[in-house]
C-alpha atoms as a PDB file:
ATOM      1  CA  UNK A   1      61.850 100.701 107.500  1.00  0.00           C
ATOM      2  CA  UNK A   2      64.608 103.399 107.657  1.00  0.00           C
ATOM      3  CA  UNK A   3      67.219 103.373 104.502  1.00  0.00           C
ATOM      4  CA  UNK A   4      70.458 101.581 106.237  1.00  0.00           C
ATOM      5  CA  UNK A   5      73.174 104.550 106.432  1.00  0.00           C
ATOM      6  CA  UNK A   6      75.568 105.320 103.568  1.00  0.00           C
ATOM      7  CA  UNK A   7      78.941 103.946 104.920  1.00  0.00           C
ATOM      8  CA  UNK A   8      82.367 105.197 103.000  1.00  0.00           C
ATOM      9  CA  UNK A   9      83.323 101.990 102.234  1.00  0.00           C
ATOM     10  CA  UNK A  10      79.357 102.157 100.252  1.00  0.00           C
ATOM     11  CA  UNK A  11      80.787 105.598  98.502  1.00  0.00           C
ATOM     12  CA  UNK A  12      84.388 103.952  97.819  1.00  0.00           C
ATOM     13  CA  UNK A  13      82.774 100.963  95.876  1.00  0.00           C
ATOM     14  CA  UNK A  14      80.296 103.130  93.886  1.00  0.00           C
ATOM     15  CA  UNK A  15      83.022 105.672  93.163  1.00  0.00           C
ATOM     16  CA  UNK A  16      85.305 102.944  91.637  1.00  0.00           C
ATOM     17  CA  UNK A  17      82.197 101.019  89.947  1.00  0.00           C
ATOM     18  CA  UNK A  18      81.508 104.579  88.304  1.00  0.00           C
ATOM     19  CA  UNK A  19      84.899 105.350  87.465  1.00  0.00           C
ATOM     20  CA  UNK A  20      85.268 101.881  85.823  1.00  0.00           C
ATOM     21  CA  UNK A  21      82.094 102.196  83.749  1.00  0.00           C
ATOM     22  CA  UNK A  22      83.509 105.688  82.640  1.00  0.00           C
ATOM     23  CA  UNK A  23      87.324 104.489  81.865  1.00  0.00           C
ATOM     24  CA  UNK A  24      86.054 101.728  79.683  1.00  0.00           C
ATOM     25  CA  UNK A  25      83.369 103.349  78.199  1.00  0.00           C
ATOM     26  CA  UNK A  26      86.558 105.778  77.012  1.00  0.00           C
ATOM     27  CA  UNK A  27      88.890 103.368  76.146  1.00  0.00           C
ATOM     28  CA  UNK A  28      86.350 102.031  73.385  1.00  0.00           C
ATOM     29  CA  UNK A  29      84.240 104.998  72.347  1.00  0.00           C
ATOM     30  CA  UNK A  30      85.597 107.307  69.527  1.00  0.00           C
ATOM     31  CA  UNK A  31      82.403 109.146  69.788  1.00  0.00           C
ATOM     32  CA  UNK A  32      82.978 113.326  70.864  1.00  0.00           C
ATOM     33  CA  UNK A  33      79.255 113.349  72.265  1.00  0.00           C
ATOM     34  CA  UNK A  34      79.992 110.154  74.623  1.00  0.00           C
ATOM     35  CA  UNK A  35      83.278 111.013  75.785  1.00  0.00           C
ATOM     36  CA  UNK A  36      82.093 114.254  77.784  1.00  0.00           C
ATOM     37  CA  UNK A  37      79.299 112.141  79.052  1.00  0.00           C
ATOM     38  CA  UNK A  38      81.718 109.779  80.244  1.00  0.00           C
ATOM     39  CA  UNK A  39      84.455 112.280  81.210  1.00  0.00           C
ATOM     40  CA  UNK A  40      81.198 114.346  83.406  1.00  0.00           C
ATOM     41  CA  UNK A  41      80.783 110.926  85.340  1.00  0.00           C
ATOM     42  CA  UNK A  42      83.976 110.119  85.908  1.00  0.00           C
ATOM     43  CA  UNK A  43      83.907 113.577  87.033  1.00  0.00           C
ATOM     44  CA  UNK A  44      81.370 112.823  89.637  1.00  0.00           C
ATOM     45  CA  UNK A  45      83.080 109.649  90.662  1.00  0.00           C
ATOM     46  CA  UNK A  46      85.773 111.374  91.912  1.00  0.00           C
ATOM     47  CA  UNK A  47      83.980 113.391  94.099  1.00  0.00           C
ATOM     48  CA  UNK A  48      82.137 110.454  95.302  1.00  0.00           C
ATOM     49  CA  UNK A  49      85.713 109.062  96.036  1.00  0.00           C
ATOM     50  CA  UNK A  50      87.199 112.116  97.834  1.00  0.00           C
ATOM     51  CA  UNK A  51      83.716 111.918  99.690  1.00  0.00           C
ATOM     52  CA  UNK A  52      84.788 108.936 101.040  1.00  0.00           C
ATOM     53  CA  UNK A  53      88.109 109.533 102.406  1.00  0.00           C
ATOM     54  CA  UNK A  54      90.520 109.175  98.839  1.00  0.00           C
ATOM     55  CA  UNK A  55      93.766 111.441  99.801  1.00  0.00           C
ATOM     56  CA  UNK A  56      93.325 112.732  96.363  1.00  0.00           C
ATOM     57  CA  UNK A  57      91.767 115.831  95.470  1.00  0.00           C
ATOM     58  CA  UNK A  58      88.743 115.278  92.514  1.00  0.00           C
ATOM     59  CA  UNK A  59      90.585 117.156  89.807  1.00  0.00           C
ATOM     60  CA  UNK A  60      93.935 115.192  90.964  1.00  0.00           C
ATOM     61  CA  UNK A  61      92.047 111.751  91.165  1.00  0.00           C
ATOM     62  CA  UNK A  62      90.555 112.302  87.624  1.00  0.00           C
ATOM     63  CA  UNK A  63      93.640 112.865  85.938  1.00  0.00           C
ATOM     64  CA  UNK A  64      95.044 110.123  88.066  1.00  0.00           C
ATOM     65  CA  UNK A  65      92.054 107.893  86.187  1.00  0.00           C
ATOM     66  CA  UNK A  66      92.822 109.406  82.648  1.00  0.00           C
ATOM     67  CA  UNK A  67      96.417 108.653  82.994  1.00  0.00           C
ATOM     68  CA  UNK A  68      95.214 105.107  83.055  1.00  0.00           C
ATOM     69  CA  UNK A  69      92.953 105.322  80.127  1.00  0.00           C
ATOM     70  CA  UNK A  70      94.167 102.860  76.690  1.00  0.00           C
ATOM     71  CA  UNK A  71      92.275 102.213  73.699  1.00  0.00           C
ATOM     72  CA  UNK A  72      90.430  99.101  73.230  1.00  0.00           C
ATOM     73  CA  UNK A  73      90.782  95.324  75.331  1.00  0.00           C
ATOM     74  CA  UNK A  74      94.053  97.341  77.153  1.00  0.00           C
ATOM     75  CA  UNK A  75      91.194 100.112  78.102  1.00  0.00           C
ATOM     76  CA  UNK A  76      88.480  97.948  79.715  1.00  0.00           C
ATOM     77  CA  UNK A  77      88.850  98.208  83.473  1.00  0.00           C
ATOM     78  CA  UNK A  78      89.002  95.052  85.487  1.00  0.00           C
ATOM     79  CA  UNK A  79      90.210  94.524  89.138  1.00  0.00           C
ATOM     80  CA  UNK A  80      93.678  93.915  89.553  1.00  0.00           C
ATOM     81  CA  UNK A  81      94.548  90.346  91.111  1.00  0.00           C
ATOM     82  CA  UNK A  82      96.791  89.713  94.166  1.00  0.00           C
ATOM     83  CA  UNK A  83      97.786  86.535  95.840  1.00  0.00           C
ATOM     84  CA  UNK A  84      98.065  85.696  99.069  1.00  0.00           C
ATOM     85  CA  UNK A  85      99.211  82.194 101.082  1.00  0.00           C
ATOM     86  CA  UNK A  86      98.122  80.797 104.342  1.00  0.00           C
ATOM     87  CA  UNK A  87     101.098  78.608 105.268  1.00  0.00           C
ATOM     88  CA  UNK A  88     100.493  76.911 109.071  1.00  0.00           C
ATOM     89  CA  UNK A  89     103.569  74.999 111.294  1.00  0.00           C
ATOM     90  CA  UNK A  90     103.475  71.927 112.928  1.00  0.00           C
ATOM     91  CA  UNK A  91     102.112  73.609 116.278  1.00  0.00           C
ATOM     92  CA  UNK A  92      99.188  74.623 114.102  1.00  0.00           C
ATOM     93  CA  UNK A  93      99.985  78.260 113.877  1.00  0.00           C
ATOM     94  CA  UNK A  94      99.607  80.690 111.002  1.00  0.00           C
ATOM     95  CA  UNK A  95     102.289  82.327 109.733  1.00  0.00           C
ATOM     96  CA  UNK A  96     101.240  86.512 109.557  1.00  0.00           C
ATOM     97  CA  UNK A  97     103.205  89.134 108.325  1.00  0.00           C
ATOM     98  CA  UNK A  98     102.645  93.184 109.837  1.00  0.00           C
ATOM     99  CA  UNK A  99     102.756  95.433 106.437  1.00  0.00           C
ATOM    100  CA  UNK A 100     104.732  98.284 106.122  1.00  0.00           C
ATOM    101  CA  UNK A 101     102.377 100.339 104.469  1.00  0.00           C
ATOM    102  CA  UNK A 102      99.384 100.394 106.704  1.00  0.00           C
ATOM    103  CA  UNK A 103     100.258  98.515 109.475  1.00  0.00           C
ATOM    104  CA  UNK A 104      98.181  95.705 109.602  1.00  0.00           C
ATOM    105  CA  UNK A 105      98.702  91.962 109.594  1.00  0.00           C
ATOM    106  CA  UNK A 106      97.657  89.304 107.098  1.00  0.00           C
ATOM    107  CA  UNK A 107      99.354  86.129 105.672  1.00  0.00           C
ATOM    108  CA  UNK A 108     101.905  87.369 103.084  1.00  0.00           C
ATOM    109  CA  UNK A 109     100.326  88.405  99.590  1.00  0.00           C
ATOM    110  CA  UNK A 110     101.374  90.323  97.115  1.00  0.00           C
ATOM    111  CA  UNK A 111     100.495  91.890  93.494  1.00  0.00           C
ATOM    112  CA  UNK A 112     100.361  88.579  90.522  1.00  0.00           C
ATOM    113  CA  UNK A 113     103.504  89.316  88.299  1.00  0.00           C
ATOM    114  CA  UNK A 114     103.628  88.842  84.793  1.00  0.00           C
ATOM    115  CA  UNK A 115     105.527  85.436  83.671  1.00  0.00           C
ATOM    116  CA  UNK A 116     104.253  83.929  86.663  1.00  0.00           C
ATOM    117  CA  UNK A 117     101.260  81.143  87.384  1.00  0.00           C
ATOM    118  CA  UNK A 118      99.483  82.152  90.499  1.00  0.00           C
ATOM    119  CA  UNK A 119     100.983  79.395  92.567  1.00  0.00           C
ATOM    120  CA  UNK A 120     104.566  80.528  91.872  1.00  0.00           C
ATOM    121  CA  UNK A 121     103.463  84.077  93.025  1.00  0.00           C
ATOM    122  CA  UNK A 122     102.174  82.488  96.307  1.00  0.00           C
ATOM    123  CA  UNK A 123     105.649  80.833  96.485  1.00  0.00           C
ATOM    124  CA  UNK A 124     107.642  83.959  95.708  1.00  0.00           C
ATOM    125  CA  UNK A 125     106.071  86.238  98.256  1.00  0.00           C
ATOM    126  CA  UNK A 126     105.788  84.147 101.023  1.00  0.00           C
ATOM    127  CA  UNK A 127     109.634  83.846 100.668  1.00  0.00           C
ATOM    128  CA  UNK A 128     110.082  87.533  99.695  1.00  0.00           C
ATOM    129  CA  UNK A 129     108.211  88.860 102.678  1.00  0.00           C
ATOM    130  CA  UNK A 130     109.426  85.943 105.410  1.00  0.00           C
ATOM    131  CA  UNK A 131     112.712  84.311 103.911  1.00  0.00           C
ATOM    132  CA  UNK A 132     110.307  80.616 104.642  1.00  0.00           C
ATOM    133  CA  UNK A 133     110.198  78.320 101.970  1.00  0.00           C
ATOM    134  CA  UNK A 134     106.981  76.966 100.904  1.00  0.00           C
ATOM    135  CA  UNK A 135     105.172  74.659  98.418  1.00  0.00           C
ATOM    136  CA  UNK A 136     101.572  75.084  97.454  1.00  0.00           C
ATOM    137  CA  UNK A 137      98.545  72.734  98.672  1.00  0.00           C
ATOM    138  CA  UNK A 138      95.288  74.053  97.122  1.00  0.00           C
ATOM    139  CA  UNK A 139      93.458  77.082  96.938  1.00  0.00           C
ATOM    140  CA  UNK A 140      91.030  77.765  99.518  1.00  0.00           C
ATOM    141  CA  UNK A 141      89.814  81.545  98.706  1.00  0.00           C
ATOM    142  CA  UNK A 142      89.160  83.786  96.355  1.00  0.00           C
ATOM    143  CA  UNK A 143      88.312  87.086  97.842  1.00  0.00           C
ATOM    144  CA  UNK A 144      87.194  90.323  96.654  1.00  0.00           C
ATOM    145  CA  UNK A 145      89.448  92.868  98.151  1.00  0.00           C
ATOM    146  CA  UNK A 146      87.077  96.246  98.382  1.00  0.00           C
ATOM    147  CA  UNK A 147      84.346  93.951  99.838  1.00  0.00           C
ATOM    148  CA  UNK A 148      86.625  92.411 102.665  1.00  0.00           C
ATOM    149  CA  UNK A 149      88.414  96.206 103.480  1.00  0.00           C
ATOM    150  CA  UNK A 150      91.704  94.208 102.148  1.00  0.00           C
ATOM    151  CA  UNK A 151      92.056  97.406 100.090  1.00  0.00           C
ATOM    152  CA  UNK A 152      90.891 100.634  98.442  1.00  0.00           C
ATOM    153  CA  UNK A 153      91.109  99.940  94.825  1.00  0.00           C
ATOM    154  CA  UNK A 154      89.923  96.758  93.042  1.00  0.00           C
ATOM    155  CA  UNK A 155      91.160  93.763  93.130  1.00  0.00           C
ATOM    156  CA  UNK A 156      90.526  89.862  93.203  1.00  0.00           C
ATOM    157  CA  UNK A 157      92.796  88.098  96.328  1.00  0.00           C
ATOM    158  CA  UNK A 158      93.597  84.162  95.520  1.00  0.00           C
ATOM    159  CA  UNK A 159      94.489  82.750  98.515  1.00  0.00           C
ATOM    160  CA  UNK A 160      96.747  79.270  98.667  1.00  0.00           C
ATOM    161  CA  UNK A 161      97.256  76.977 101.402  1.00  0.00           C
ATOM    162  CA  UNK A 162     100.904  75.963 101.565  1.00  0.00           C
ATOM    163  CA  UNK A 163     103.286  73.441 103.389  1.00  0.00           C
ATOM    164  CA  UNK A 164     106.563  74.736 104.736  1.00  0.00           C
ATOM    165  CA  UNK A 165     109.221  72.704 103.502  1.00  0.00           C
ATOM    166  CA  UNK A 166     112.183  75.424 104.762  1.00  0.00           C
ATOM    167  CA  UNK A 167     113.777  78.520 106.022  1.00  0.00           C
ATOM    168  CA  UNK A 168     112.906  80.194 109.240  1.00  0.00           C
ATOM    169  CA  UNK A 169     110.885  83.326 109.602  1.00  0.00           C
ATOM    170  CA  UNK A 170     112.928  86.737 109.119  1.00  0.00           C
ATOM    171  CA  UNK A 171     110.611  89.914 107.930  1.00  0.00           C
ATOM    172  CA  UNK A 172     111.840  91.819 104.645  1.00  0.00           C
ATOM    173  CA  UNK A 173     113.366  95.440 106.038  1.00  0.00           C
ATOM    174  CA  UNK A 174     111.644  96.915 103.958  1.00  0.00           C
ATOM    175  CA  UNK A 175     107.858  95.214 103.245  1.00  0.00           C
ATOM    176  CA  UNK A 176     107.191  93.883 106.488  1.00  0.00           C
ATOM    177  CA  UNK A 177     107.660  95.924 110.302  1.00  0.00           C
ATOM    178  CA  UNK A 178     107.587  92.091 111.586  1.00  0.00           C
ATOM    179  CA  UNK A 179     106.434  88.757 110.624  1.00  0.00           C
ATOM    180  CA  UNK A 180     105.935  85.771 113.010  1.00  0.00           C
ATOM    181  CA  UNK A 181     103.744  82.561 113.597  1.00  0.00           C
ATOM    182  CA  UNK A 182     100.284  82.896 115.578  1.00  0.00           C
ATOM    183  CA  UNK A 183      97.848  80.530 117.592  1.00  0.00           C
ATOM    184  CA  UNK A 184      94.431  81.209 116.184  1.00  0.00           C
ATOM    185  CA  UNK A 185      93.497  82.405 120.151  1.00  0.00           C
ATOM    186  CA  UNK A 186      96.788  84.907 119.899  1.00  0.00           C
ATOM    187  CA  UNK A 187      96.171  86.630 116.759  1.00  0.00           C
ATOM    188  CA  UNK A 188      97.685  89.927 116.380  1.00  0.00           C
ATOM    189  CA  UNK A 189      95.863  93.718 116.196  1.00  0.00           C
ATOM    190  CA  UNK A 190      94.817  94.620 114.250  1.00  0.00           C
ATOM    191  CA  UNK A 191      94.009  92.416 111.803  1.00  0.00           C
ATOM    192  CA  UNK A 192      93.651  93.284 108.157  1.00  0.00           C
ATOM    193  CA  UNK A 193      89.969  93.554 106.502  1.00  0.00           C
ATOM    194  CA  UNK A 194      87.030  91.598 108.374  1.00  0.00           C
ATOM    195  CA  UNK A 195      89.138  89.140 110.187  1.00  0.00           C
ATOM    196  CA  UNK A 196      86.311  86.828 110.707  1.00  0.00           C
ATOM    197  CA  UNK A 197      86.082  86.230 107.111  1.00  0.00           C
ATOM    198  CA  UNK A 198      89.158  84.761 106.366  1.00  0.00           C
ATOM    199  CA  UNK A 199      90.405  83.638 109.891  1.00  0.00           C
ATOM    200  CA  UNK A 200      88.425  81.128 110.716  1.00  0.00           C
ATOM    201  CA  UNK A 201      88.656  79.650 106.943  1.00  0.00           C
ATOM    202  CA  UNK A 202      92.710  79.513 107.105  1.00  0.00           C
ATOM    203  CA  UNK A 203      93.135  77.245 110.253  1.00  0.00           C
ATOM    204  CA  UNK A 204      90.661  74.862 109.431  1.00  0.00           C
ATOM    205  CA  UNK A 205      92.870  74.837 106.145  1.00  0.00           C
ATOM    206  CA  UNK A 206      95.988  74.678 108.386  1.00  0.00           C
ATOM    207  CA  UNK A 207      94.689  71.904 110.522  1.00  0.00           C
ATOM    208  CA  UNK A 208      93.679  70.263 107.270  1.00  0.00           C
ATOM    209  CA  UNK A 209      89.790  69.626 107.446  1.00  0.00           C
ATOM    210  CA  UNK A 210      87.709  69.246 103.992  1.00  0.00           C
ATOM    211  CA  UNK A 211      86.696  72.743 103.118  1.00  0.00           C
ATOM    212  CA  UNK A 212      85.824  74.259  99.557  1.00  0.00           C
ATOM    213  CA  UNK A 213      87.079  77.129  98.211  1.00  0.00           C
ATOM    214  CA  UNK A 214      85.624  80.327 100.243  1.00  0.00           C
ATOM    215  CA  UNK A 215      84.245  82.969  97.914  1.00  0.00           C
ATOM    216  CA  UNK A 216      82.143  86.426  98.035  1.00  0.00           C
ATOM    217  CA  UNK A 217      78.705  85.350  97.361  1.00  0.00           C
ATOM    218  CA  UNK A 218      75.990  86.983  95.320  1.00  0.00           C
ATOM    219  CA  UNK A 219      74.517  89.918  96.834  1.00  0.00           C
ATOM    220  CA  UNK A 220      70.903  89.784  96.137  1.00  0.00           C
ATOM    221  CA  UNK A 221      70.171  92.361  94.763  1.00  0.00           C
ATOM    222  CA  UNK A 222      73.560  92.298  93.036  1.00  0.00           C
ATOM    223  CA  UNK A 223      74.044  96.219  93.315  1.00  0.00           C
ATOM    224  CA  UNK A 224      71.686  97.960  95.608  1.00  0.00           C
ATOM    225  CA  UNK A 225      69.792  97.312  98.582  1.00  0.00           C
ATOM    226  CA  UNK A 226      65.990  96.489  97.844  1.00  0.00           C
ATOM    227  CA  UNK A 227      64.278  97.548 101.371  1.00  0.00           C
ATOM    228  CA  UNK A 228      60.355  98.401 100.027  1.00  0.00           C
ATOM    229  CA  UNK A 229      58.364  95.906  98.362  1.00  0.00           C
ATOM    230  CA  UNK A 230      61.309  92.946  98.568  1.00  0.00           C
ATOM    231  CA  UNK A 231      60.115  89.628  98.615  1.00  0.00           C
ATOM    232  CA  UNK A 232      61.072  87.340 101.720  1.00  0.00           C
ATOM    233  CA  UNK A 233      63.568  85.431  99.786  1.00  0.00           C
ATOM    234  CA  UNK A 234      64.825  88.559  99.292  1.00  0.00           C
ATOM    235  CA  UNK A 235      64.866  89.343 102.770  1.00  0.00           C
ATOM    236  CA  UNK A 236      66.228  86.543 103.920  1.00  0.00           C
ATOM    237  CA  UNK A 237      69.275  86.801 101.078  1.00  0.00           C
ATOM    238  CA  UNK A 238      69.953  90.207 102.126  1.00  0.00           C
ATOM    239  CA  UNK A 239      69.726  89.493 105.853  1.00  0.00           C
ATOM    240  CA  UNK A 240      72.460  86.405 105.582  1.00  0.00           C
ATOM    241  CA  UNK A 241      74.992  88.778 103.204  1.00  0.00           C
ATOM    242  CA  UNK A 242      74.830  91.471 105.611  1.00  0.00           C
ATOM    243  CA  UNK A 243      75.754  89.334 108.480  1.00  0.00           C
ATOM    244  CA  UNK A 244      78.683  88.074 107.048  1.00  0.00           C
ATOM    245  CA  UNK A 245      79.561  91.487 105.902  1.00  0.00           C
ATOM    246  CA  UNK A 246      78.449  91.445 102.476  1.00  0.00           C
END
């Protein structure tokens, strides 16, 4: 069987795994011989992430990744965490907001601040980004943001349901192009990372069926794709991950 195609969202995930392993590896190491080995890959993860589309040019995006670069705990890399809340109306509609940045729609989210629980964030950007008031429900996702195309850098997504309990929708001048409230058969375009994902997931939240908590699950392999010589389990592991986009 043919090896699948190397997508850029493949290269963008390697290039960040790599440059992860290399900026940790740096933050700890106080060893001259492994800091230019780590320094050559981090090296080649740049190009790896310029291969794939990064505005950046290598030398720019390694000193970029340098920049970052503290010793010890403070140096080792882990994915930054957003959150994001799926508040619904009485009509059962979803309340979406259009981002300024790139110009898609999703349910308002933001970066987690410091001195806040994730709940409060939820809270705080929902009425940040759509003057509504809200109160959290439960949490119904936890997403990983370079494996739904939320984003190109890493991050963790935890998604609330909430209630509305005030306020009436006005978009932030200067986050949002427009915000509004959407049937699930009048969604807007286009829709932010693999729509099907979290779509379905947040009106069967907002019509309030039983649902757990919707997560990435295991690749299988957890890194690369095993084509020769892969068992059937295997088979049938990687089959079901790659249909739901995995």
């Amino acid at each position: 069987m043919d090896a699948a195609p190397v997508s850029s969202h493949d290269l963008l995930r390697w290039s960040e795994s790599l440059a992860g392993i290399a900026r940790t590896g740096l933050g700890f190491t106080k060893n001259l011989y492994e800091r230019e080995r780590f320094e050559e890959v981090l090296k080649v993860a740049a190009d790896i992430g310029v291969a794939a589309g990064h505005d950046l040019a290598p030398d720019a995006l390694m000193e970029h990744w340098l920049g970052d670069i503290r010793p010890g705990v403070a140096g080792y890399v882990t994915p930054k965490v957003a959150v994001g809340a799926v508040v619904g109306n009485d009509r059962g509609e979803i309340l979406l907001v259009q981002r300024a940045d790139s110009g898609v729609w999703l349910y308002p989210t933001g970066w987690a601040d410091v001195g806040y629980s994730a709940s409060e964030v939820a809270v705080k950007e929902v009425l940040e980004e759509t003057a509504v008031d809200v109160e959290p429900v439960r949490l119904i996702a936890l997403f990983d943001g370079l494996r739904l195309g939320f984003t190109r850098i890493p991050l963790y997504s935890l998604v609330f349901q909430c209630r509305v309990v005030g306020g009436s929708v006005a978009a932030h001048p200067l986050e949002c192009l427009d915000a509004g409230w959407f049937a699930q058969d009048r969604m807007p375009a286009p829709l932010a990372g693999r729509g099907e994902r979290w779509v379905d997931h947040a009106f069967r939240a907002i019509r309030g069926e039983a649902a757990d908590v919707l997560f990435d699950p295991p690749r299988q392999p957890l890194w690369r794709r095993v084509r020769d010589g892969e068992s059937e389990s295997e088979r049938r592991s990687r089959a079901v991950l790659e249909e739901e986009g995995g």
